[in-house]
Protein backbone atom coordinates (compact mmCIF):
# COMPACT_ATOMS: atom_id res chain seq x y z
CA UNK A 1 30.37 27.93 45.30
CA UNK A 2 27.63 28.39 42.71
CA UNK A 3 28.81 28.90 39.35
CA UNK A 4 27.32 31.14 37.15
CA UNK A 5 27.02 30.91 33.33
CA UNK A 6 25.72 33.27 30.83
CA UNK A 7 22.52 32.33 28.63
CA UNK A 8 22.97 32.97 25.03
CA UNK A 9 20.84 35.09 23.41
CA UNK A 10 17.83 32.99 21.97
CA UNK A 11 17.87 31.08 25.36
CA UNK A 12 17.03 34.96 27.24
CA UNK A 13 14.62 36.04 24.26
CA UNK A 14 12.62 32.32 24.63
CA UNK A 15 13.33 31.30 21.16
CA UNK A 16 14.48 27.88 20.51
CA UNK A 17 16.17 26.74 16.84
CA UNK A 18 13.60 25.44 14.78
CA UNK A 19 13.81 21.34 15.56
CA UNK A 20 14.39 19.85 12.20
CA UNK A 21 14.74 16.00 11.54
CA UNK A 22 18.17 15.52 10.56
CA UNK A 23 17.56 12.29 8.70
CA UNK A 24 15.87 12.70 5.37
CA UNK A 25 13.73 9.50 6.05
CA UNK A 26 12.05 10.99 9.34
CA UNK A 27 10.00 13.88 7.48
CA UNK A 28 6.71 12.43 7.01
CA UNK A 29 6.62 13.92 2.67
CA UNK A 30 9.68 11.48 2.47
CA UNK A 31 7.51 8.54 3.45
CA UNK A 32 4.70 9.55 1.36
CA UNK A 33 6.89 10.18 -1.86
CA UNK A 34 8.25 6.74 -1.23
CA UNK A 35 4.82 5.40 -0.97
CA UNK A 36 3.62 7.39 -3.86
CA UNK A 37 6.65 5.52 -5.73
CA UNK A 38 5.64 2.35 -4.67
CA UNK A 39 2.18 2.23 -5.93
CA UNK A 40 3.10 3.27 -9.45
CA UNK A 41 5.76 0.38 -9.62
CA UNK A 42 2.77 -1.63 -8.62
CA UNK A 43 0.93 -0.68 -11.51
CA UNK A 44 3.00 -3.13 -13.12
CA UNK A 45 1.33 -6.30 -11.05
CA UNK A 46 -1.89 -5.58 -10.69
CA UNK A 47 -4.58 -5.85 -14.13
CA UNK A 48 -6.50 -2.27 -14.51
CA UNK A 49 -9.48 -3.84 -15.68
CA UNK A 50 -11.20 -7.49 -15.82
CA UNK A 51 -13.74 -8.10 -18.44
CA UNK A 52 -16.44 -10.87 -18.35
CA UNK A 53 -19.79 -12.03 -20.14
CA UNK A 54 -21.59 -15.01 -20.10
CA UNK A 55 -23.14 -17.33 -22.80
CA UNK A 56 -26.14 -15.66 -24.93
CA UNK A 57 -29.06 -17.39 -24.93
CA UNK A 58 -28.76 -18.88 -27.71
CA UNK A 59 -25.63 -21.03 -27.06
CA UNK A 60 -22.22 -19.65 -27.49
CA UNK A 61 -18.92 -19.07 -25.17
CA UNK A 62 -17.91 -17.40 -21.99
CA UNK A 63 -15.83 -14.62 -22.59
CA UNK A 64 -13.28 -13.14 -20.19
CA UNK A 65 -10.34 -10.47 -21.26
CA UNK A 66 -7.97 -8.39 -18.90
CA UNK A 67 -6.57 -5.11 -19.45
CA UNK A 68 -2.70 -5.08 -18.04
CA UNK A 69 -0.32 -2.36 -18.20
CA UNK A 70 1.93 -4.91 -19.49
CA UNK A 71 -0.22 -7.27 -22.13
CA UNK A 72 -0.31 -10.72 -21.37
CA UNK A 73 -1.05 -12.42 -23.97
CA UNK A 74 -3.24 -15.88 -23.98
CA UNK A 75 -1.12 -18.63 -26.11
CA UNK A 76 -4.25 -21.39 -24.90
CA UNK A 77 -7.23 -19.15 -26.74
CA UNK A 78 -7.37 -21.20 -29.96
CA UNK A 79 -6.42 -24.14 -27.96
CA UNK A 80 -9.96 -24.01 -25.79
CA UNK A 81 -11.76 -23.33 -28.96
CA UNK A 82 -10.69 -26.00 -30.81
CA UNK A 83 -11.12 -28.36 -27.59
CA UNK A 84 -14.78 -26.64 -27.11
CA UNK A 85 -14.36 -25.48 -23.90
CA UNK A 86 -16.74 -23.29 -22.62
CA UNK A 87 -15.28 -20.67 -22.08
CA UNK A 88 -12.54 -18.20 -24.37
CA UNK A 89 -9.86 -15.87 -22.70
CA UNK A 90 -9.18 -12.84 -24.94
CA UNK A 91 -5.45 -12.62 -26.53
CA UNK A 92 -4.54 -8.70 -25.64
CA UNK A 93 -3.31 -8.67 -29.48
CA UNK A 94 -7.12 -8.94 -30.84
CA UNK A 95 -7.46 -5.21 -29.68
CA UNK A 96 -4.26 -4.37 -31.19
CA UNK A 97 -4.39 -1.91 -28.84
CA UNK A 98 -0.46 -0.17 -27.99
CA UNK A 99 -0.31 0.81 -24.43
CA UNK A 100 3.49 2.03 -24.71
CA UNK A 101 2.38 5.64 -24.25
CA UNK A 102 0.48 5.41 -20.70
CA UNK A 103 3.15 3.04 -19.57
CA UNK A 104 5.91 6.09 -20.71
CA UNK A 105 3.41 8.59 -18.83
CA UNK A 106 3.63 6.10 -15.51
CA UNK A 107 7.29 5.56 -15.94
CA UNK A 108 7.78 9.56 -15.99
CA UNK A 109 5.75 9.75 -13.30
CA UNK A 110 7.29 7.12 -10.78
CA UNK A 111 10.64 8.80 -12.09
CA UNK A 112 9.72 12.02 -10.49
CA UNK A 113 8.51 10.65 -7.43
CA UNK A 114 11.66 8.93 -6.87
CA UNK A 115 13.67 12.06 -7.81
CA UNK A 116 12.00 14.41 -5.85
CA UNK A 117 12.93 12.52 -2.18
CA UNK A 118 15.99 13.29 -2.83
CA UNK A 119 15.16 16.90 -3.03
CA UNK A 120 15.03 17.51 0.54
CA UNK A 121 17.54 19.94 0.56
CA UNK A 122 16.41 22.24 -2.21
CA UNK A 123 12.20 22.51 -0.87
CA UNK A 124 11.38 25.02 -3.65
CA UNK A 125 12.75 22.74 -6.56
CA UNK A 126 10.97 19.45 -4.69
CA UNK A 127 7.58 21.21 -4.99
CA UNK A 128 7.99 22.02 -8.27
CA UNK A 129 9.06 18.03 -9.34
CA UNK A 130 6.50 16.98 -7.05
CA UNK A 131 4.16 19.75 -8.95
CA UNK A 132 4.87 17.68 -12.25
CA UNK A 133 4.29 14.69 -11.01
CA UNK A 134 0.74 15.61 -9.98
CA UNK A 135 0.51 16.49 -13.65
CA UNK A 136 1.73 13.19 -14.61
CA UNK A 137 -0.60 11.40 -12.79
CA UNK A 138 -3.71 12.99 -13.16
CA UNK A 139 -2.71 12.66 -17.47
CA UNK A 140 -2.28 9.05 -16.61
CA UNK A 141 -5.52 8.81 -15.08
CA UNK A 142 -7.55 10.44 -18.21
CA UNK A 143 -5.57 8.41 -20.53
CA UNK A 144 -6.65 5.04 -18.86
CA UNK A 145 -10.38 6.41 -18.69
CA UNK A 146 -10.73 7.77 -21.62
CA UNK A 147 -8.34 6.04 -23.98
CA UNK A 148 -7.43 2.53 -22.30
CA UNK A 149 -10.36 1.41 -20.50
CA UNK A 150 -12.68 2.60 -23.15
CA UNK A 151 -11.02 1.23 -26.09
CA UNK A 152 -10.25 -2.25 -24.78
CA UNK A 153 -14.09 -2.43 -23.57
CA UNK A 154 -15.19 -1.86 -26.71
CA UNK A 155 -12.88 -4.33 -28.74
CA UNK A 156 -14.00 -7.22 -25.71
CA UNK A 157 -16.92 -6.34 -26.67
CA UNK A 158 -17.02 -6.91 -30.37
CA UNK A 159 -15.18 -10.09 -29.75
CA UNK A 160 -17.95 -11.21 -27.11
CA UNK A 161 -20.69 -10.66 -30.45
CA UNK A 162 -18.43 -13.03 -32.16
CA UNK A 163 -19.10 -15.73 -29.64
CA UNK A 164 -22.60 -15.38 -29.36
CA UNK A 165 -21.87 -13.83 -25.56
CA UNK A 166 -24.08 -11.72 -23.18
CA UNK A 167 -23.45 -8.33 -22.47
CA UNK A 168 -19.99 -7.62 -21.25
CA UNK A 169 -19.39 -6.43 -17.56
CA UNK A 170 -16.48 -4.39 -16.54
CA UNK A 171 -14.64 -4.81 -13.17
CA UNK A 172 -11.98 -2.00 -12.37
CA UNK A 173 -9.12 -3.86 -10.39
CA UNK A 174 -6.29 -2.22 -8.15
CA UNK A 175 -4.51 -1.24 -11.57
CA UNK A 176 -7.08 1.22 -11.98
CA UNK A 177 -7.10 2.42 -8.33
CA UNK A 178 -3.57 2.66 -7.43
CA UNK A 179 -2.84 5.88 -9.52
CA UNK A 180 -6.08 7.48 -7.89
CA UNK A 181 -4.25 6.63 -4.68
CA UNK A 182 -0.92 7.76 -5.30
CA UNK A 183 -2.09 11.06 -6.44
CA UNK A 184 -3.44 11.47 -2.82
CA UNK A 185 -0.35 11.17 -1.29
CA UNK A 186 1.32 13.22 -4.11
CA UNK A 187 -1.09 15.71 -2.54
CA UNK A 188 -0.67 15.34 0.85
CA UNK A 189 3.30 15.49 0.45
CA UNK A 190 3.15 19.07 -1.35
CA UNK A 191 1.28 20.15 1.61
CA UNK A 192 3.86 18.54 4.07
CA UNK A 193 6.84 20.47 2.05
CA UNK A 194 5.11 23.71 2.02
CA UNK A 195 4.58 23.55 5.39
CA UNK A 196 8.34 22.82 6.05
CA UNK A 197 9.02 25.89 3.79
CA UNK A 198 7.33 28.46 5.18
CA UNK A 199 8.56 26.84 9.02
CA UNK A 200 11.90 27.40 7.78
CA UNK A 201 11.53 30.90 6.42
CA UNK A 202 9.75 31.96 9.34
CA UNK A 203 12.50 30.87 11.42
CA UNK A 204 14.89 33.08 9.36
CA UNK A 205 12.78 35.73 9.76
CA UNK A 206 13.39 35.54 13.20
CA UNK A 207 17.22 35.45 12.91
């Protein structure tokens, strides 16, 4: 005997539910927030900038300096001059230089990354946190351009032309890249949750 059964109606219209992911870690802007996160914590290992100039011609010292989130001061610098060594790491303190206000602007902004994944539910108020955080960022970015790196460059080099050093040449490390990067995928998350949006209200449009 062949039992019969009686298709709802989305199965006899040919419309199937929307498939959603019902764990928040699956959606792919939940994996790029995270990673998003992760490279502003980072910003805390890695220098932004190395500095580095060799002996003038007429005698003198190697000079090398680093520009850290986090100063790190040099305790040995009078310690190799005093020994004559030939070359003279620059204390941070010499450029008396306070970077307390980009590392508030990159705390605020890994504080909104790490917020917003836990948004999932409410899509509208996650692109709007995730919408600040862009803003974060890319302020972050033109404060270590045009406030960090160009400050500390110029107080290397005015300690450099105390030691009778060449030129000064600037190396941007990971520090300075890593914000560049997590503003990409700061991007590329917005897009994901918009596209989630408008899935959903299509779907509801349908109902």
């Amino acid at each position: 005997m062949r039992v019969g059964y009686r298709a709802s109606p989305r199965a006899r219209h040919g419309r199937k539910p929307p498939n959603q992911p019902k764990n928040m870690i699956q959606r792919i802007q939940s994996l790029l927030l995270l990673l998003a996160a992760l490279g502003m914590a980072l910003l805390l290992r890695f220098p932004i900038a190395t500095y580095a100039a060799q002996p003038g011609a007429e005698g003198g010292y190697a000079v090398q300096a680093s520009l850290d989130l986090i100063p790190k001061g040099n305790p040995h610098m009078l310690r190799q001059i005093e020994a004559g060594g030939g070359t003279v790491t620059m204390d941070p303190s010499v450029a008396a230089l306070r970077t307390w206000p980009a590392m508030a602007v990159a705390a605020l902004c890994f504080a909104l990354m790490l917020a917003s994944i836990f948004l999932f539910k409410n899509r509208v108020l996650q692109m709007r946190v995730v919408a600040f955080a862009m803003l974060a960022n890319v302020a972050y970015i033109g404060m270590l351009f045009l406030w960090l790196a160009e400050r500390y460059g110029k107080a290397v080099e005015a300690f450099a032309a105390q030691w009778h050093s060449a030129p000064v040449a600037t190396n941007y490390q990971a520090g300075t890249w890593l914000p560049m990067g997590t503003l990409a995928l700061l991007f590329l998350a917005q897009r994901a949750i918009r596209k989630d949006e408008l899935k959903v209200r299509a779907a509801d449009r349908l109902r």
